[in-house]
N, C-alpha and C. Protein backbone atom coordinates (compact mmCIF):
# COMPACT_ATOMS: atom_id res chain seq x y z
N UNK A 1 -213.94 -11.56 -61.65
CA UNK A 1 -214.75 -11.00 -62.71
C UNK A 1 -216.05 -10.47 -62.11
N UNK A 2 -216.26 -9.00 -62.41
CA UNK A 2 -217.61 -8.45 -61.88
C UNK A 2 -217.72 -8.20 -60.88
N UNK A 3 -216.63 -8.77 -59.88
CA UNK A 3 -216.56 -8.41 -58.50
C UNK A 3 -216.79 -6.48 -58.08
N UNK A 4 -217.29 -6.46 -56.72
CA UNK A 4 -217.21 -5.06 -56.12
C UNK A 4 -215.32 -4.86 -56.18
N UNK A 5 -215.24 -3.39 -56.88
CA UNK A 5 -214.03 -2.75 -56.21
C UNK A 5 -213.71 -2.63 -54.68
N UNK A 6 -213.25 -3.42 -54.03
CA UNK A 6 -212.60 -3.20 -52.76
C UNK A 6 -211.34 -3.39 -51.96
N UNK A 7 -211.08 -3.11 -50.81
CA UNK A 7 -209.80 -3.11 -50.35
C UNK A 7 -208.44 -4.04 -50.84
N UNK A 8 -209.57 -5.38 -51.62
CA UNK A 8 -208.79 -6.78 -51.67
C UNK A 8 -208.58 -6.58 -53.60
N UNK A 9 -208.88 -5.97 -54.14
CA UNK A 9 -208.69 -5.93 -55.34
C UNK A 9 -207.59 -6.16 -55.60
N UNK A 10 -206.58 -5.47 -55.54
CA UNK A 10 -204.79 -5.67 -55.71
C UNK A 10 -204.43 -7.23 -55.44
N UNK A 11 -205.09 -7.35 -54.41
CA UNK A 11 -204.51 -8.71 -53.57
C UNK A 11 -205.11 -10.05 -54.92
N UNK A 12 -206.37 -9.72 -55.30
CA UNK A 12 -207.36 -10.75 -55.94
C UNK A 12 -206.46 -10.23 -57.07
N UNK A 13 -206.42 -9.65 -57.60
CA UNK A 13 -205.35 -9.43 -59.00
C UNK A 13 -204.06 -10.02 -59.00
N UNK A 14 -203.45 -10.02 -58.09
CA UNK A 14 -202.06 -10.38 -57.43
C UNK A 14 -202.13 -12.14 -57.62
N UNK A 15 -202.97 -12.60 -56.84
CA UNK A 15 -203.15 -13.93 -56.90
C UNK A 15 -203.76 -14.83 -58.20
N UNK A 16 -204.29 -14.24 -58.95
CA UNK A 16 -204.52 -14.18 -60.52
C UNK A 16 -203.34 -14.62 -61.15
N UNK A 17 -202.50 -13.28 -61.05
CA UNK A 17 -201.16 -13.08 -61.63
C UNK A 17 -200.24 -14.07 -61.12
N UNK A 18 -200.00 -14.59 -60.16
CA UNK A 18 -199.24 -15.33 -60.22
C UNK A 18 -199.88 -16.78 -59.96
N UNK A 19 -200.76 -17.02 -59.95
CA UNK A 19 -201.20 -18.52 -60.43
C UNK A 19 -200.84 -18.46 -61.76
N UNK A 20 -201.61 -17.90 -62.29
CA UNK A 20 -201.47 -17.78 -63.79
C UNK A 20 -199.86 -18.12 -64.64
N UNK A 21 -198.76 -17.36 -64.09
CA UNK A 21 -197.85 -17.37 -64.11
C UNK A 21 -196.81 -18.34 -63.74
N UNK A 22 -197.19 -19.00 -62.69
CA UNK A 22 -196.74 -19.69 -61.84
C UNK A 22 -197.07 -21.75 -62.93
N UNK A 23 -198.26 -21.33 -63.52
CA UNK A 23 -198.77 -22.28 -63.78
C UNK A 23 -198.08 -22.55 -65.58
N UNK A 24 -197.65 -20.96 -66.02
CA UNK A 24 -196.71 -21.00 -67.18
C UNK A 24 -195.29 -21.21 -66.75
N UNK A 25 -194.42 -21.07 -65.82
CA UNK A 25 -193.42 -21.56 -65.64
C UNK A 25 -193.66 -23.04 -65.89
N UNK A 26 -194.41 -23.45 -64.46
CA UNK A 26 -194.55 -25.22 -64.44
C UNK A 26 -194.65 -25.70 -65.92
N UNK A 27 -195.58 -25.44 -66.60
CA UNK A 27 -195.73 -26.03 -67.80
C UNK A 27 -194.26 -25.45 -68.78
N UNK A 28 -193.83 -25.02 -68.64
CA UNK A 28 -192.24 -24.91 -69.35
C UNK A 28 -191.24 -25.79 -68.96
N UNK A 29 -191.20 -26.06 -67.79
CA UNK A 29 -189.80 -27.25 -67.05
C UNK A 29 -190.56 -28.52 -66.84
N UNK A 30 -192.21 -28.48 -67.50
CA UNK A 30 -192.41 -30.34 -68.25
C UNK A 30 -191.93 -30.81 -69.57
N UNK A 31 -192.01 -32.43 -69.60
CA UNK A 31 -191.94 -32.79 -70.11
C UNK A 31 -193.01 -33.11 -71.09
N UNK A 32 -193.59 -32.59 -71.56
CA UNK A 32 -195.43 -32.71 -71.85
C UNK A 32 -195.73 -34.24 -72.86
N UNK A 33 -194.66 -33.85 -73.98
CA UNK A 33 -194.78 -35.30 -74.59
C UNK A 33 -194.61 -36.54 -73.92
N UNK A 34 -194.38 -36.76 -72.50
CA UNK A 34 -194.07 -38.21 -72.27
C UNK A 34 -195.58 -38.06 -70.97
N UNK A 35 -195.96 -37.12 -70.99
CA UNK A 35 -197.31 -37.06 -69.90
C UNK A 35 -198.22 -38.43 -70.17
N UNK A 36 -198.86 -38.56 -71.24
CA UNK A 36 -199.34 -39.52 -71.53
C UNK A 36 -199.44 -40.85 -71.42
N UNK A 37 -197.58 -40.84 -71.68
CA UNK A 37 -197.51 -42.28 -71.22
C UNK A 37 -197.07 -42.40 -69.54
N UNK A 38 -197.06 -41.51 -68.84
CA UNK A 38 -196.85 -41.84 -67.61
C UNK A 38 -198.04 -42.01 -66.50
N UNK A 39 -199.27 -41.31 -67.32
CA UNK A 39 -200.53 -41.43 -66.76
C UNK A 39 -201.46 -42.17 -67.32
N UNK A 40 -200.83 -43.32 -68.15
CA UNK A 40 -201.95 -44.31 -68.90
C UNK A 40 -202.68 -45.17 -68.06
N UNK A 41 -201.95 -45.85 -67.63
CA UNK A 41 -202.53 -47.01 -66.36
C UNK A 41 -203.20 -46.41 -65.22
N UNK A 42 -204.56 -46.23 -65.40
CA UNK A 42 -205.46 -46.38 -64.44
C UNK A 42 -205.55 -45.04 -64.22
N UNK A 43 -205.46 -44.12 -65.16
CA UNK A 43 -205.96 -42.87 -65.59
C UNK A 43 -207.21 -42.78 -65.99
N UNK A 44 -208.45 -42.37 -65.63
CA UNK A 44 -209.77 -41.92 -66.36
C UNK A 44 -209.30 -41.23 -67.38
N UNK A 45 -208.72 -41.75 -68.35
CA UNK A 45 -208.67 -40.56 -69.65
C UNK A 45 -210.44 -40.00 -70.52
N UNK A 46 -211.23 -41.17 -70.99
CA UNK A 46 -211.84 -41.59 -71.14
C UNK A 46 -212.94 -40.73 -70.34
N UNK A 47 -213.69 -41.33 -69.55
CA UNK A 47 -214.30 -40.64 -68.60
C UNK A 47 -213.99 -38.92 -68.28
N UNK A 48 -212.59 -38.69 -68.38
CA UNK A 48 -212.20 -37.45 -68.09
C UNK A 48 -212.39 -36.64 -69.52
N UNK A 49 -212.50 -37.54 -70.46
CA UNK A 49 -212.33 -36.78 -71.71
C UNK A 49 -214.24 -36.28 -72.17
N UNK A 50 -214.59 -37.11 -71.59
CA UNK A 50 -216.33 -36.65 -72.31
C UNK A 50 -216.85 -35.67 -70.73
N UNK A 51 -216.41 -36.02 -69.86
CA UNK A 51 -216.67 -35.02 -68.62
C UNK A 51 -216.67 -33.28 -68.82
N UNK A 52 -214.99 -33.63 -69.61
CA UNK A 52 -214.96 -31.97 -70.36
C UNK A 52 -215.96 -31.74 -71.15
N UNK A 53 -215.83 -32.66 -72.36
CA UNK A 53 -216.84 -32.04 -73.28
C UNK A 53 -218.44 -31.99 -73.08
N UNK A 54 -218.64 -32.57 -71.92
CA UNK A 54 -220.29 -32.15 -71.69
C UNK A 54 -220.15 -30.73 -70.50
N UNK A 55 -218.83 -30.96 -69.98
CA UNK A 55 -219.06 -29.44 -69.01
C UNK A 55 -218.36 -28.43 -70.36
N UNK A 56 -217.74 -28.47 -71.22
CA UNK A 56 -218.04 -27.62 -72.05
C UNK A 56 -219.00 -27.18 -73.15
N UNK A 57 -219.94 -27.83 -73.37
CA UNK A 57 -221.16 -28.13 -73.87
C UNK A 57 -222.16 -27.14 -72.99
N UNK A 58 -222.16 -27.67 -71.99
CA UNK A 58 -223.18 -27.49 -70.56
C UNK A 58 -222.87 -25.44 -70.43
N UNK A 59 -221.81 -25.53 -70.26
CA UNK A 59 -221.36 -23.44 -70.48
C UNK A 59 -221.61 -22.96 -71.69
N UNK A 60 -221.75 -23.36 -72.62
CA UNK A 60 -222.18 -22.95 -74.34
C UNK A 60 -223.76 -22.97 -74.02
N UNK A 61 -224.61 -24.21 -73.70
CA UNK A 61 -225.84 -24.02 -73.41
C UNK A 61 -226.35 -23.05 -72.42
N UNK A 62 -225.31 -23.16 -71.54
CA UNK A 62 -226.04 -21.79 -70.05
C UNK A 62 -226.14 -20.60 -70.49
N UNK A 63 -225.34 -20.11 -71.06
CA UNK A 63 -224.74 -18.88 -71.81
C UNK A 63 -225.86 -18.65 -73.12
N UNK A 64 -225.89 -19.41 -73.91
CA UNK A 64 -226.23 -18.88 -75.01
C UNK A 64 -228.02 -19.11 -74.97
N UNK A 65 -228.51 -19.85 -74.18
CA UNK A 65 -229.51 -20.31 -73.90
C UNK A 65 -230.40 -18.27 -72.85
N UNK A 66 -229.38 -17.63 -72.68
CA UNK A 66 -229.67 -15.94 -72.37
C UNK A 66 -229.61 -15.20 -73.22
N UNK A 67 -228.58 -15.50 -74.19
CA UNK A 67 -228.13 -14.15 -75.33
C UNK A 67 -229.12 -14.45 -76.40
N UNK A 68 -229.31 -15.54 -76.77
CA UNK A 68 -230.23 -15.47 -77.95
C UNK A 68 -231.29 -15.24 -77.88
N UNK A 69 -231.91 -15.66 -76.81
CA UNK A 69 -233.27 -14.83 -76.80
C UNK A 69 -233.17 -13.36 -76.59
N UNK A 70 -231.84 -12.98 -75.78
CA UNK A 70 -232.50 -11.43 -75.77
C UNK A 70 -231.73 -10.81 -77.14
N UNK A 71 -230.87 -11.36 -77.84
CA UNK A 71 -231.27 -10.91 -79.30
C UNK A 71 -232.17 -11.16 -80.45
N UNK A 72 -232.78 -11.81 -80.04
CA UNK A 72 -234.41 -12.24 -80.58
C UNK A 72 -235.31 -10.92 -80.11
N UNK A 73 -235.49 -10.50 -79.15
CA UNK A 73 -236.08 -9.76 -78.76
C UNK A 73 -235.40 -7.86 -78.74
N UNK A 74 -234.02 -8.04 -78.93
CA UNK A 74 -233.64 -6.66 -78.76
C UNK A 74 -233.63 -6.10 -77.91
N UNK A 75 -233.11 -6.87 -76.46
CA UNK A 75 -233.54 -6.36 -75.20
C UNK A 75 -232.13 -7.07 -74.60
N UNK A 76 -231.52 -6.35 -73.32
CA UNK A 76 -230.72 -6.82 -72.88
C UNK A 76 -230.84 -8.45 -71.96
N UNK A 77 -229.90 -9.24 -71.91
CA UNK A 77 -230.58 -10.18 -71.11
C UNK A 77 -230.97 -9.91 -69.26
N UNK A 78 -231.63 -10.85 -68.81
CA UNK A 78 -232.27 -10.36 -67.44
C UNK A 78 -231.11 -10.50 -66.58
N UNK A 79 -229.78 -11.59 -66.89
CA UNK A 79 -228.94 -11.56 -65.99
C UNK A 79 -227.51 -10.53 -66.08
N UNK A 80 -228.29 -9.24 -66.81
CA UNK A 80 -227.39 -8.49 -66.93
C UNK A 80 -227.24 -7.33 -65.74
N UNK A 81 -228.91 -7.27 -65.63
CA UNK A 81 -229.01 -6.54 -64.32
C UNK A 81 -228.71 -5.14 -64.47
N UNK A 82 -227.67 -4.70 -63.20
CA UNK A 82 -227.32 -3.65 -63.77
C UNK A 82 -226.05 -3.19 -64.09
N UNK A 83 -225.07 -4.36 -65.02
CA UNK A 83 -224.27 -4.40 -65.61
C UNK A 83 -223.91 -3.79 -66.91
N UNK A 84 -223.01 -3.49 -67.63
CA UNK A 84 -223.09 -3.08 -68.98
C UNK A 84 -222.65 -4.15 -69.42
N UNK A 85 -221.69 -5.05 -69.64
CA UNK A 85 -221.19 -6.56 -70.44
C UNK A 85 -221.58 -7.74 -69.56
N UNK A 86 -221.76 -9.08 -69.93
CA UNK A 86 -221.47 -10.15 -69.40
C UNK A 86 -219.96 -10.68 -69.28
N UNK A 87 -219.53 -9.99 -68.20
CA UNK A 87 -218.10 -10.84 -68.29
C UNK A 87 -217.86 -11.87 -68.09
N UNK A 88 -218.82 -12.67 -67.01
CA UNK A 88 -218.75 -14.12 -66.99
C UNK A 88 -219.00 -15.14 -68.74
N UNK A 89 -219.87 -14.23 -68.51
CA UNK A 89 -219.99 -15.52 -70.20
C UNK A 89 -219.72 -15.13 -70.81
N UNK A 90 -218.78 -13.63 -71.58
CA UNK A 90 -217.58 -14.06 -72.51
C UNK A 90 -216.53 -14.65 -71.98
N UNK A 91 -216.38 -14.43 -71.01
CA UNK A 91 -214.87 -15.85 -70.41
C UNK A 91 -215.42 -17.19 -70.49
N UNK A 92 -217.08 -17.66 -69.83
CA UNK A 92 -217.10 -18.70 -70.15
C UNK A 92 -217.17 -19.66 -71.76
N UNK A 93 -217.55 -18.69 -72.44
CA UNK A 93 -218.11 -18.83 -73.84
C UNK A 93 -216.73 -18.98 -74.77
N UNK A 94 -216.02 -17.71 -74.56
CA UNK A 94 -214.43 -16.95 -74.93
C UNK A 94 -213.66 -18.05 -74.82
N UNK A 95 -213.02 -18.43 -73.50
CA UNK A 95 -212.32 -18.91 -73.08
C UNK A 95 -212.42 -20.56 -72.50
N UNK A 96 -213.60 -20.83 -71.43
CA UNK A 96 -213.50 -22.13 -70.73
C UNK A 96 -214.15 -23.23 -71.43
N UNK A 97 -215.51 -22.82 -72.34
CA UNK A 97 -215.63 -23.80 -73.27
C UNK A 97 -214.83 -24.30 -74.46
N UNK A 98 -214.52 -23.55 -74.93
CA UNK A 98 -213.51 -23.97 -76.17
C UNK A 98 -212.38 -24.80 -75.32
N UNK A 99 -211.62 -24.44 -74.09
CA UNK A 99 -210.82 -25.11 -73.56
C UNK A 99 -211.08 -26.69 -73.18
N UNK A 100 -212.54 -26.48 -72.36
CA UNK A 100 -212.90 -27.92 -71.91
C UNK A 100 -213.22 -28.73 -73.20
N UNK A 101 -213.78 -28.08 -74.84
CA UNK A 101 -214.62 -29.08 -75.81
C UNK A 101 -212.93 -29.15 -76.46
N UNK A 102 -212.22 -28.30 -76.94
CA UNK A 102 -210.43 -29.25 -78.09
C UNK A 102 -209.94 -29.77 -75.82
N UNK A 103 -209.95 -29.35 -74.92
CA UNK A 103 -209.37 -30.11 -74.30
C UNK A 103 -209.52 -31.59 -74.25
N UNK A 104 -210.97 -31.81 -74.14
CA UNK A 104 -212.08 -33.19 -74.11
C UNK A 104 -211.37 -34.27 -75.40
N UNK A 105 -211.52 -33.44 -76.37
CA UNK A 105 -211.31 -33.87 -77.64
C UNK A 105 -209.48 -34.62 -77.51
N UNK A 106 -208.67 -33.43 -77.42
CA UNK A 106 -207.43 -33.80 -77.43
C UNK A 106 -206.88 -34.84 -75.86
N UNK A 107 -207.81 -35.04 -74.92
CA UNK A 107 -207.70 -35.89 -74.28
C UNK A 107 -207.66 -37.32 -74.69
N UNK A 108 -208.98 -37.16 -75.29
CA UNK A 108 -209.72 -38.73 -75.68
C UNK A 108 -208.83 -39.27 -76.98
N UNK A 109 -208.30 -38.68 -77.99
CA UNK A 109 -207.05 -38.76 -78.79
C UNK A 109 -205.17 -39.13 -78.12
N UNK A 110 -205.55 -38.95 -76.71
CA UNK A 110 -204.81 -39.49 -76.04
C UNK A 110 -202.75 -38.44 -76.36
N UNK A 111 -203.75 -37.31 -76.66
CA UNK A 111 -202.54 -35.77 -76.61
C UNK A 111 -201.97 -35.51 -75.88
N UNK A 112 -200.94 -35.33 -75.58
CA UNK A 112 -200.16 -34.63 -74.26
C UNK A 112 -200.85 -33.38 -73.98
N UNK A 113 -201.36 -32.41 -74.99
CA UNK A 113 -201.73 -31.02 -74.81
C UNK A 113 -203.11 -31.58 -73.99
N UNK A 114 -203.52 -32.45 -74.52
CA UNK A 114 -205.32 -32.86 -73.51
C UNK A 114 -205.28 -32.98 -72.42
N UNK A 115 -203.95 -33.91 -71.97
CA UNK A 115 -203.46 -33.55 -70.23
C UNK A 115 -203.36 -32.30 -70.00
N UNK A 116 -202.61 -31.97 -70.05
CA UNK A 116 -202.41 -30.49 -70.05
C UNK A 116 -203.24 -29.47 -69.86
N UNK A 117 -204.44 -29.81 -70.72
CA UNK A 117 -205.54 -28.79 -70.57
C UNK A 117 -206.88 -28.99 -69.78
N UNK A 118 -207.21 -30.31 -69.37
CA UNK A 118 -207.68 -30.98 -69.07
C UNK A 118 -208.11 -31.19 -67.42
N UNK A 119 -206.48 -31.65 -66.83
CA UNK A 119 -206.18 -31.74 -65.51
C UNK A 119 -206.47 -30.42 -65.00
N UNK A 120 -206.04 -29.71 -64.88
CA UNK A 120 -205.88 -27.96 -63.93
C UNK A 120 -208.07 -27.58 -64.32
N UNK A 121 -208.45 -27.60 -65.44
CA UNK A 121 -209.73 -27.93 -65.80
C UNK A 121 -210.40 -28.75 -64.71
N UNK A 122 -210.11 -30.05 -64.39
CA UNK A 122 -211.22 -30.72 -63.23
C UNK A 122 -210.55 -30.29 -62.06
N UNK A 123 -209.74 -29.42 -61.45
CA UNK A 123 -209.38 -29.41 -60.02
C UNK A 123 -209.95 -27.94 -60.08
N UNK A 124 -210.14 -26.94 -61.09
CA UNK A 124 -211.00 -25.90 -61.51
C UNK A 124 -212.11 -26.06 -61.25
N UNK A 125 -213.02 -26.56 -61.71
CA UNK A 125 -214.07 -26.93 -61.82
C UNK A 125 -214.54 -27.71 -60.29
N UNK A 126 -213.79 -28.54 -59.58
CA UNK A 126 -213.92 -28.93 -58.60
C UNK A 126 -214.60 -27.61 -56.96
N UNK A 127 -213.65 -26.53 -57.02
CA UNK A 127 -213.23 -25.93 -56.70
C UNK A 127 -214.40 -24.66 -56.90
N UNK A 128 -214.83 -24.73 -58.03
CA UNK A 128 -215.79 -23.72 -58.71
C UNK A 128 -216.86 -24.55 -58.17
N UNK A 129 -217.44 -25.28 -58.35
CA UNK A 129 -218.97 -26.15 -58.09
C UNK A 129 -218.78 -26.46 -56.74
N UNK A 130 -217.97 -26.62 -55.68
CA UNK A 130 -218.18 -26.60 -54.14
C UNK A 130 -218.45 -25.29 -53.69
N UNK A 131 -217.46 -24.17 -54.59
CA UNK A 131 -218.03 -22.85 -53.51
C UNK A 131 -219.69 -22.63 -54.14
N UNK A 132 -219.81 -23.06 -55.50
CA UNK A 132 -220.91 -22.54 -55.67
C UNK A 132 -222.08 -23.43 -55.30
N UNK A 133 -222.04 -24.26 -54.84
CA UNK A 133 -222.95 -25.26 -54.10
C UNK A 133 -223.13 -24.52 -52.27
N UNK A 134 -222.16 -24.16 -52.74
CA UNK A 134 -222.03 -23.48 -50.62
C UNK A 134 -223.01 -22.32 -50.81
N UNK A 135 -222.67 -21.27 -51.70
CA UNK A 135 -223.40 -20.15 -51.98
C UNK A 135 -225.11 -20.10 -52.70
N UNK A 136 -224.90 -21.28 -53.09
CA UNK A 136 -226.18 -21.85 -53.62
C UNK A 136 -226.92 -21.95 -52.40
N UNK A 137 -226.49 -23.03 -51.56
CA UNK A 137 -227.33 -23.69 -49.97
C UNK A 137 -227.40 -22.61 -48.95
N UNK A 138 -226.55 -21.51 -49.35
CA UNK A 138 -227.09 -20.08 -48.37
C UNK A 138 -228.08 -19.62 -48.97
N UNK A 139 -227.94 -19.53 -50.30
CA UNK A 139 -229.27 -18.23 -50.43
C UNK A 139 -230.78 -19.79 -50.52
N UNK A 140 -230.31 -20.74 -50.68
CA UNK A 140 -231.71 -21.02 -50.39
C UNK A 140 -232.18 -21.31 -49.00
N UNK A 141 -231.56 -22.00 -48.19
CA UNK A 141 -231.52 -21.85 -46.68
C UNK A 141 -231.84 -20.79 -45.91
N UNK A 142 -230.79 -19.44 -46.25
CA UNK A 142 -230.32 -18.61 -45.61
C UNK A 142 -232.06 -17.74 -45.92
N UNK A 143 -232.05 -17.28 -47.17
CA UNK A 143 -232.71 -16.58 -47.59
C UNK A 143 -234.17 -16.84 -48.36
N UNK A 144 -233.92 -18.19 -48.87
CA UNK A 144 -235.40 -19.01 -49.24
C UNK A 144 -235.34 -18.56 -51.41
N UNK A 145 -233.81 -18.28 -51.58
CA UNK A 145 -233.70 -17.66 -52.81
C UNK A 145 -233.22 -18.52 -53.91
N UNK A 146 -233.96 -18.58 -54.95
CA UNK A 146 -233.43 -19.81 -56.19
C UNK A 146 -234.10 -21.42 -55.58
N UNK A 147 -233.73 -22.19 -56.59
CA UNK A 147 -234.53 -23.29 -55.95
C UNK A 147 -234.01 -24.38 -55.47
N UNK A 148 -234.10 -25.76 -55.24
CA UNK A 148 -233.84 -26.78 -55.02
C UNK A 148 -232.87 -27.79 -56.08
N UNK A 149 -233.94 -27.92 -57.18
CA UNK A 149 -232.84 -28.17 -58.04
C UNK A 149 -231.82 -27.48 -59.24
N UNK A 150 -231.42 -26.09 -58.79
CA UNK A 150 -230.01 -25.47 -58.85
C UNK A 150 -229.52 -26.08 -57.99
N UNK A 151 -229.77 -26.09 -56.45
CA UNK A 151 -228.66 -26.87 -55.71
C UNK A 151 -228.17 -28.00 -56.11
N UNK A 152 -229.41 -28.68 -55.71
CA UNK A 152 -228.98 -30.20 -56.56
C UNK A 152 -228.33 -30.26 -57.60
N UNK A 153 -228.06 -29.58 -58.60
CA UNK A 153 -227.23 -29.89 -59.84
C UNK A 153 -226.34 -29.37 -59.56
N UNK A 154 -225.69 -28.59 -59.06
CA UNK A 154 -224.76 -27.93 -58.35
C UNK A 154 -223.68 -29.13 -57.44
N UNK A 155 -224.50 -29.57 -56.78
CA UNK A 155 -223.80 -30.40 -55.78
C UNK A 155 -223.30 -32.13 -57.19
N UNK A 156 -224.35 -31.91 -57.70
CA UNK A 156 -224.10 -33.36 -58.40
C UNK A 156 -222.61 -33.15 -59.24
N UNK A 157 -222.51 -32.02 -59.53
CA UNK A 157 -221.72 -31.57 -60.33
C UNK A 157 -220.18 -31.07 -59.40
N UNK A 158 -220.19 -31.08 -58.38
CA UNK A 158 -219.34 -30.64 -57.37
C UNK A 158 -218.76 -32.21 -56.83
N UNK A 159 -219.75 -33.29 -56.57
CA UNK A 159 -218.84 -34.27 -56.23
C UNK A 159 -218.53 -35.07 -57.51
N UNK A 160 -218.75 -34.84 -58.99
CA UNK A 160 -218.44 -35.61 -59.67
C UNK A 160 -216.96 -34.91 -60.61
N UNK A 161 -217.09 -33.21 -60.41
CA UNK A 161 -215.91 -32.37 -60.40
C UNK A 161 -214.52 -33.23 -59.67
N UNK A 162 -214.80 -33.03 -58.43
CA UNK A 162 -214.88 -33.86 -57.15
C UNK A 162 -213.73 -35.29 -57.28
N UNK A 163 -214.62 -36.10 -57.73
CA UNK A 163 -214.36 -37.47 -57.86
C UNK A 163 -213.24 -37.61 -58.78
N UNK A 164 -213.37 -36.75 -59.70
CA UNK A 164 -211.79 -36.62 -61.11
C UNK A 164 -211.14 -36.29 -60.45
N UNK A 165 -210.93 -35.22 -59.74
CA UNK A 165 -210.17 -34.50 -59.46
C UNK A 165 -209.14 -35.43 -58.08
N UNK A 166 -210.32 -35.84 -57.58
CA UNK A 166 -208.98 -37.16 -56.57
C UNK A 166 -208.61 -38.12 -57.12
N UNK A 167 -209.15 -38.70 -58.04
CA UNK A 167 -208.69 -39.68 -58.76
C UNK A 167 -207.40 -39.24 -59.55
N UNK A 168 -207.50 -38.28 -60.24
CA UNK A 168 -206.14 -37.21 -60.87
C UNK A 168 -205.12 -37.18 -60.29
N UNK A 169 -205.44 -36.94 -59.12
CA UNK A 169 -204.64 -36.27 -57.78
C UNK A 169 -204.03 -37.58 -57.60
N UNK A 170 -204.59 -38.68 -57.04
CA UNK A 170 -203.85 -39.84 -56.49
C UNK A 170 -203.01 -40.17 -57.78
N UNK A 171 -203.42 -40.23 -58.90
CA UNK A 171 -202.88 -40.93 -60.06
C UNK A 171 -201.73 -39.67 -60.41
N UNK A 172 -201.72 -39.00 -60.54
CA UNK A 172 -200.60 -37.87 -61.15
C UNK A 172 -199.48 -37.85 -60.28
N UNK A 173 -199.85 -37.88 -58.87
CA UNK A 173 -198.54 -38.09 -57.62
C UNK A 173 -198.08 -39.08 -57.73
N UNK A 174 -198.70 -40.15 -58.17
CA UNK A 174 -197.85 -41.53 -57.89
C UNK A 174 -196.81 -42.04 -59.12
């Protein structure tokens, strides 16, 4: 999203497409209703379930915490730059919050769909908050750009992404 047009475009589309795809097969040849009970014992459901709903909370606040003021004011927001849409935050707004707050929800209700939506969510998120902790510690390192605690919340948020996500991992394989 927002990326420069370049050589790798096809390729970055390509790999989109078939995660994406790849990830609708898998979920067709489960069993989804018996998920639940096979990941009860010593599953963070719990923990995993309010994790979502404050990281979906947390993207509703980032997001909207830009747009409303600059529709208060009638002015585009500053992180629009020199963009014409925010595509990140209608996907995050659109799409990943609503997913992480009924995922959170239908977790902690103990849903098959909450697994479901949930899991691929913290190994996401895992994945998202390390590169962006990496890219964070360049431009302030590298370049002296943004501050200290963006990193820091960044990173806090990367090993606690992090921490579900192996815990998931060990518990879902076994």
């Amino acid at each position: 999203m927002g990326n420069a047009f370049n050589i790798m475009f096809l390729v970055w589309t390509g790999l989109f497409s078939t995660g994406l795809f790849g990830l609708a097969s898998l979920l067709t040849d489960m069993d989804i209703s018996a998920l639940p009970g096979k990941l009860e014992t010593g599953f963070p459901r719990k923990g995993l379930a309010v994790y979502a709903v404050i990281l979906g909370l947390l993207l509703l606040v980032q997001y909207l915490a830009q747009i409303i003021p600059a529709y208060a004011a009638s002015s585009p927001p500053a992180a629009l730059e020199i963009y014409t849409t925010l595509e990140l935050a209608a996907l995050e707004i659109g799409v990943m919050a609503p997913l992480h707050l009924v995922g959170g929800v239908l977790l902690w209700k103990r849903k098959a769909e909450g697994y479901i939506i949930v899991i691929p969510l913290a190994f996401a998120a895992s994945m998202t908050f390390i590169a962006l902790s990496i890219a964070q510690a360049l431009l302030y390192f590298s370049f002296h750009k943004g501050g200290v605690f963006d990193l820091i919340q960044l990173m806090i948020l990367a090993v606690v992404a992090s921490g579900f996500s192996f815990v998931v991992f060990n518990r879902v394989k076994g």
